[in-house]
Each structure stands twice: as structure tokens, then as C-alpha cells.
Protein backbone atom coordinates (compact mmCIF):
# COMPACT_ATOMS: atom_id res chain seq x y z
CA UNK A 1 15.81 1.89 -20.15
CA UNK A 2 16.92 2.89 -23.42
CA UNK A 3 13.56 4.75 -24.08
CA UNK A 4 13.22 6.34 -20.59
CA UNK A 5 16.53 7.88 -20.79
CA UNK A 6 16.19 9.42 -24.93
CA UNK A 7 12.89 9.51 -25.58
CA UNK A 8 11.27 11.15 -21.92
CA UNK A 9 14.51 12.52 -20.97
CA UNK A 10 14.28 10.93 -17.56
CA UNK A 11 17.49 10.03 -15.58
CA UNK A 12 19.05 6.64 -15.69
CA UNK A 13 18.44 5.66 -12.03
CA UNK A 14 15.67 6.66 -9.80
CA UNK A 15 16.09 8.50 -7.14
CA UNK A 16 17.20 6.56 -3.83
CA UNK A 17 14.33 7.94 -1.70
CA UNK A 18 11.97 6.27 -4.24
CA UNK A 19 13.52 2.98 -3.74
CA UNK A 20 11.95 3.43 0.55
CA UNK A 21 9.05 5.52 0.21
CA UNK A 22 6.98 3.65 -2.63
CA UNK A 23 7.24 0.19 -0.48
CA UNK A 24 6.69 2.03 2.76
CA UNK A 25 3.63 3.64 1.25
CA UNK A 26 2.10 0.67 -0.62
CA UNK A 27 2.42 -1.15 2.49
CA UNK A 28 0.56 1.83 4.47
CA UNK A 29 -2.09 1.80 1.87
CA UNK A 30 -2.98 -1.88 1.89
CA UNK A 31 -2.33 -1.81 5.65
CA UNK A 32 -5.02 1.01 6.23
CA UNK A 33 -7.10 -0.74 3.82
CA UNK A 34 -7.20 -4.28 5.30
CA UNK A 35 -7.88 -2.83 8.59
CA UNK A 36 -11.14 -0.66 7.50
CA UNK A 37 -12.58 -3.44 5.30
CA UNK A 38 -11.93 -5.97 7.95
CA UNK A 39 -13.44 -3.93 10.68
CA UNK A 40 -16.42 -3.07 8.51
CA UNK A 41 -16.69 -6.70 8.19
CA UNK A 42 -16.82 -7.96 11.43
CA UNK A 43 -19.18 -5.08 12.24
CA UNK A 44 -21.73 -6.17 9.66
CA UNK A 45 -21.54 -9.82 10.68
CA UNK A 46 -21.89 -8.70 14.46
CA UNK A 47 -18.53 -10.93 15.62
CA UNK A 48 -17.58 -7.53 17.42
CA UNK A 49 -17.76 -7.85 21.03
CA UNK A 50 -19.15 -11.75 20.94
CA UNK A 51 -17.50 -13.87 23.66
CA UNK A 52 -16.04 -17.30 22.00
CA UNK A 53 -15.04 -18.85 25.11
């Protein structure tokens, strides 16, 4: 914290804002990702539309 705040001159504290958006968007990212590599994967492996029952 030390080094942040003499050496790069960057305030103590993040911002608040920071402390919601970067979770929000991490989870957005590996929410949009999961869902395209799933789908892509049942596609390839043909499970789409199959009947189980």
C-alpha cells in the first residue's frame, strides 16, 4: 500500500464503484463464457434436442 500510494501516486482506497462493478463483471464474463462453451458442447456431441425419457 505503501508503494501504490508514493511511488504511482495512486489514492489510498479504491474507488467504491470498483468494489461492485469488477465482481459483477467477472461474474458476467465467466457467466457468458460457460454458457457459449457449454452450448458449443452439447452441440458437437449432438445431446441437443435428444429425448432421455
Amino acid at each position: 500500500m505503501l508503494l501504490q500510494w508514493r511511488v504511482f501516486d495512486f489514492p489510498p482506497r479504491p474507488d467504491p464503484y470498483l468494489w461492485l462493478a469488477l465482481p459483477l463483471g467477472g461474474m458476467l464474463v465467466l457467466s457468458l463464457l460457460g454458457t457459449l462453451l457449454g452450448a458449443r458442447l452439447v452441440q458437437r456431441r449432438g445431446l441437443l434436442g435428444q429425448d432421455f425419457g
